[in-house]
C-alpha atoms as a PDB file:
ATOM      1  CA  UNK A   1      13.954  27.180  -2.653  1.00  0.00           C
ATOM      2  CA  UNK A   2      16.556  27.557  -0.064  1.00  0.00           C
ATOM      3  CA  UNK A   3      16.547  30.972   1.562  1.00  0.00           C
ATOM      4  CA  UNK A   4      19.214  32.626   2.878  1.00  0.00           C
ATOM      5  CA  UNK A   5      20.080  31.163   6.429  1.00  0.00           C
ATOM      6  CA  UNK A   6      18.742  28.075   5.429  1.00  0.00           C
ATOM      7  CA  UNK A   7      19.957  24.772   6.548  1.00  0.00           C
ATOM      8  CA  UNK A   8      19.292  23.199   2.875  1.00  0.00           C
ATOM      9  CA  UNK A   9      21.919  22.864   0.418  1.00  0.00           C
ATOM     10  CA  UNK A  10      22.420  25.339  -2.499  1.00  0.00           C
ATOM     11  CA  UNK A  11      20.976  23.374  -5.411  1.00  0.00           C
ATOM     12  CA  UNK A  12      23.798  23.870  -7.548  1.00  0.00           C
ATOM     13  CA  UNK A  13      25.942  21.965  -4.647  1.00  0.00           C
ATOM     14  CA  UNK A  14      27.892  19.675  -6.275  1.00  0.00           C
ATOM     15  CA  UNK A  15      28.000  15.851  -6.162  1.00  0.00           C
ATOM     16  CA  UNK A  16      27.219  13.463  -7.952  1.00  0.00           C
ATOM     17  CA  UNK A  17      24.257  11.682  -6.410  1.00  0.00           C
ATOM     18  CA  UNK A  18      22.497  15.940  -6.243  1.00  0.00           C
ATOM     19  CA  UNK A  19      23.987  16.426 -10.109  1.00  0.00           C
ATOM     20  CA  UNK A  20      22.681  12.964 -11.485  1.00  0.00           C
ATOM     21  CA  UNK A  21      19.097  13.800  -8.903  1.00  0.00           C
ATOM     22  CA  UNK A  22      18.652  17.262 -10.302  1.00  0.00           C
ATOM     23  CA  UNK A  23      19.213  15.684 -14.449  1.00  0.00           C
ATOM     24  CA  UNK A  24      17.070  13.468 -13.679  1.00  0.00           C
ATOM     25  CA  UNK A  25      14.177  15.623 -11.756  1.00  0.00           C
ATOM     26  CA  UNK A  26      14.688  18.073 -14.647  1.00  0.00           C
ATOM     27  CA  UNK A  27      13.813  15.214 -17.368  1.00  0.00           C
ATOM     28  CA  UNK A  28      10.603  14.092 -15.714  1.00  0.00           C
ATOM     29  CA  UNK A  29       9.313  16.146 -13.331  1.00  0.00           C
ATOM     30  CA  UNK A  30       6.139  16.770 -15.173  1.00  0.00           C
ATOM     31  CA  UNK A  31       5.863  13.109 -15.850  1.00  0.00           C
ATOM     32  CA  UNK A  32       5.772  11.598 -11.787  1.00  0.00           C
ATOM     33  CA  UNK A  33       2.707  12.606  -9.327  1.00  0.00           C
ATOM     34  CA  UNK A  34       5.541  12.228  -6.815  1.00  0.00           C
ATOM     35  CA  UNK A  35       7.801  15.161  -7.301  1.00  0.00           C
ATOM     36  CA  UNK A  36       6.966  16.889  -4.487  1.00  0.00           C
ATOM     37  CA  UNK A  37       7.308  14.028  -2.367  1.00  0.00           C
ATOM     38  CA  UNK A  38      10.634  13.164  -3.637  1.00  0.00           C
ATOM     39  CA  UNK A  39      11.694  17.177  -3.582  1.00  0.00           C
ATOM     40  CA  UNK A  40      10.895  17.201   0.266  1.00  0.00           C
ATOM     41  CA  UNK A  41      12.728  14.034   0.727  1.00  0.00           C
ATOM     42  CA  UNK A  42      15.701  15.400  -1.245  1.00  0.00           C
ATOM     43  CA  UNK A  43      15.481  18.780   1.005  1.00  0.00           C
ATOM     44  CA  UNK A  44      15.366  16.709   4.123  1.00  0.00           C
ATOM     45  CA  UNK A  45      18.213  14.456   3.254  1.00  0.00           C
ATOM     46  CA  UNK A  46      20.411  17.381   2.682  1.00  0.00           C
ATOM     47  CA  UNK A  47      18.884  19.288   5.558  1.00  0.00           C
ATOM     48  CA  UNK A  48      22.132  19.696   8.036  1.00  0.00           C
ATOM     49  CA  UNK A  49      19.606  19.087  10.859  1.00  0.00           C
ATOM     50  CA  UNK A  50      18.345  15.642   9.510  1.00  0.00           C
ATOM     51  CA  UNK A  51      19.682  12.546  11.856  1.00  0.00           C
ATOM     52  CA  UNK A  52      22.151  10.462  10.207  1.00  0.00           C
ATOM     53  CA  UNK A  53      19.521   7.589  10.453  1.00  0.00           C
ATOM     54  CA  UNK A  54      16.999   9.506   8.619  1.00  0.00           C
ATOM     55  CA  UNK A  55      19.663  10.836   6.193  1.00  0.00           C
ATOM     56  CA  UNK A  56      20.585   7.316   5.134  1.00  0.00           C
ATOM     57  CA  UNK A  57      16.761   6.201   4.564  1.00  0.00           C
ATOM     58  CA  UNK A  58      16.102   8.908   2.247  1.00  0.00           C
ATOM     59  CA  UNK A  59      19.331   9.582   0.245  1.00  0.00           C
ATOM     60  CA  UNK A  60      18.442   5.388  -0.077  1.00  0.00           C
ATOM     61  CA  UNK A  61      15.181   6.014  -1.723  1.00  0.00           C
ATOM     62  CA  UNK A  62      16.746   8.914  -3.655  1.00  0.00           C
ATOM     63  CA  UNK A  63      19.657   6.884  -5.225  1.00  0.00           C
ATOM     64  CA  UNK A  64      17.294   4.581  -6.213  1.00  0.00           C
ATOM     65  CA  UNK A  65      15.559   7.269  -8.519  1.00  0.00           C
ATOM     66  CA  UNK A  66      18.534   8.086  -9.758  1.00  0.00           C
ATOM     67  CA  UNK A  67      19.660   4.742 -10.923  1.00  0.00           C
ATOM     68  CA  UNK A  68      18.948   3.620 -14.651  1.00  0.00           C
ATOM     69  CA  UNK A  69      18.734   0.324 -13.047  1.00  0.00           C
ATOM     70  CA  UNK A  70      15.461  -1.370 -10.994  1.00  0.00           C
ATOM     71  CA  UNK A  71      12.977  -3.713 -10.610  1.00  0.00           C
ATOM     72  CA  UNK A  72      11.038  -1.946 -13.166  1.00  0.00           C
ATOM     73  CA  UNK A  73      12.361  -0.064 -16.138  1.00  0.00           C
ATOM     74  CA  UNK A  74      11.865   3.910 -16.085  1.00  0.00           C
ATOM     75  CA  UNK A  75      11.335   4.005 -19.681  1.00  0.00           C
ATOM     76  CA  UNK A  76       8.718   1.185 -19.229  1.00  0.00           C
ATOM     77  CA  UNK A  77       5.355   3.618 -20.229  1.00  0.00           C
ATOM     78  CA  UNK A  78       2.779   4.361 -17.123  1.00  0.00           C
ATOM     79  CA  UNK A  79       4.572   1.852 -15.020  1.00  0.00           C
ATOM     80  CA  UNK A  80       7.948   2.986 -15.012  1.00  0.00           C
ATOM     81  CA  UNK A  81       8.057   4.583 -11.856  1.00  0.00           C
ATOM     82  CA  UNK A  82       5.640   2.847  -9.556  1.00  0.00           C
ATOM     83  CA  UNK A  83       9.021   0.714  -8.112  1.00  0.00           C
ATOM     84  CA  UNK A  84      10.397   4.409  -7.543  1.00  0.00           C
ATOM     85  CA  UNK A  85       7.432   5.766  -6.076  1.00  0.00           C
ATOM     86  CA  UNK A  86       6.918   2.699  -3.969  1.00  0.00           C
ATOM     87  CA  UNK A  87      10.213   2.865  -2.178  1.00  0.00           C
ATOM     88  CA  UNK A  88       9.951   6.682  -1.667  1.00  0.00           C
ATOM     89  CA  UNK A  89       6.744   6.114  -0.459  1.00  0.00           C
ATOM     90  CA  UNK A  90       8.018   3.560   2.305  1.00  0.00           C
ATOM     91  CA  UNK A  91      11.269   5.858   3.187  1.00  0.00           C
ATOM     92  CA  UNK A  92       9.305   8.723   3.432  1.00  0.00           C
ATOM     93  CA  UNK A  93       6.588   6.869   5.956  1.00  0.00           C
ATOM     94  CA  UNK A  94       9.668   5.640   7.966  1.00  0.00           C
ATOM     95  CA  UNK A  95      10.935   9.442   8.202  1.00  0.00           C
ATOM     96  CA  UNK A  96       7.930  11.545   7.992  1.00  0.00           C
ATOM     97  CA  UNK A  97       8.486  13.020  11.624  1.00  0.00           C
ATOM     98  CA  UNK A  98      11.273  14.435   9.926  1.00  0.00           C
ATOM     99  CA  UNK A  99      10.161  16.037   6.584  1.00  0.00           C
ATOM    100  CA  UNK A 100       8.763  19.533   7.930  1.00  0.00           C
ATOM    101  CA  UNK A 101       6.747  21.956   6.543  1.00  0.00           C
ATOM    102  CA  UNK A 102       9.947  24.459   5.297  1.00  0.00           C
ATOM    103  CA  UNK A 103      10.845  21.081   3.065  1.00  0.00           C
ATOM    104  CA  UNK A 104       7.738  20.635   1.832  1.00  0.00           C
ATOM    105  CA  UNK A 105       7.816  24.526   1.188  1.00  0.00           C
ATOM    106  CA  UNK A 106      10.891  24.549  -0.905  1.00  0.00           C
ATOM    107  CA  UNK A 107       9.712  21.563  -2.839  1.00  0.00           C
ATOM    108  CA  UNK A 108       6.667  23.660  -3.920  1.00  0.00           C
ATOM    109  CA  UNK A 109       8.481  26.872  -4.828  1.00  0.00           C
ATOM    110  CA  UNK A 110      11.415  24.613  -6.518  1.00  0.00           C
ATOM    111  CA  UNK A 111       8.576  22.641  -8.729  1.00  0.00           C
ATOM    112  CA  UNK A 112       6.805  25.864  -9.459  1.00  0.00           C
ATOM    113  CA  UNK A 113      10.157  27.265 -11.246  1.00  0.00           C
ATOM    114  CA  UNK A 114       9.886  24.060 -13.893  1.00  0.00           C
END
């Protein structure tokens, strides 16, 4: 979670790409073996040391969770996801350098409060 000091935004920050994320998250957190992944990747994105470059890769891969439409359905059982996970998976490879450990961190404490 952030702390205090922290370059991370509040959660409750407003916008709609962070409202529509956190719905979202909320709704099927327990259902993706990537929520961790994608909770570092949201951290770093909003991280106000990120590069703009790395910013843009991961708020990519992000949106593209949060849109209803993709190459493969959500709702689509067991398969849903693996388009979502696929291009997190590739945004987070091109940007790992950048997702440190205090993301990571948050991501853990923020999935253990669900």
């Amino acid at each position: 979670m952030a702390s205090a000091g922290s370059t991370f935004p509040p959660d409750d920050d407003n916008g709609a790409l962070r409202d529509s994320f956190w719905l979202k998250l909320k709704r099927v957190a327990a259902q993706i073996p990537f929520a961790e992944d994608l909770l570092a990747a949201y951290y770093c994105a909003f991280d106000r040391e990120t590069p703009l470059p790395v910013k843009a890769t991961l708020l990519g891969a992000i949106a593209y969770f949060v849109l209803p439409i993709d190459a493969i359905p959500d709702f689509i059982p067991v398969i849903g996801y693996t388009d979502d996970a696929a291009v997190l998976a590739a945004a987070i490879k091109i940007v790992s350098d950048h997702i440190t450990p205090a993301h990571r961190q948050a991501a853990r404490e923020k999935l253990g409060s669900y």
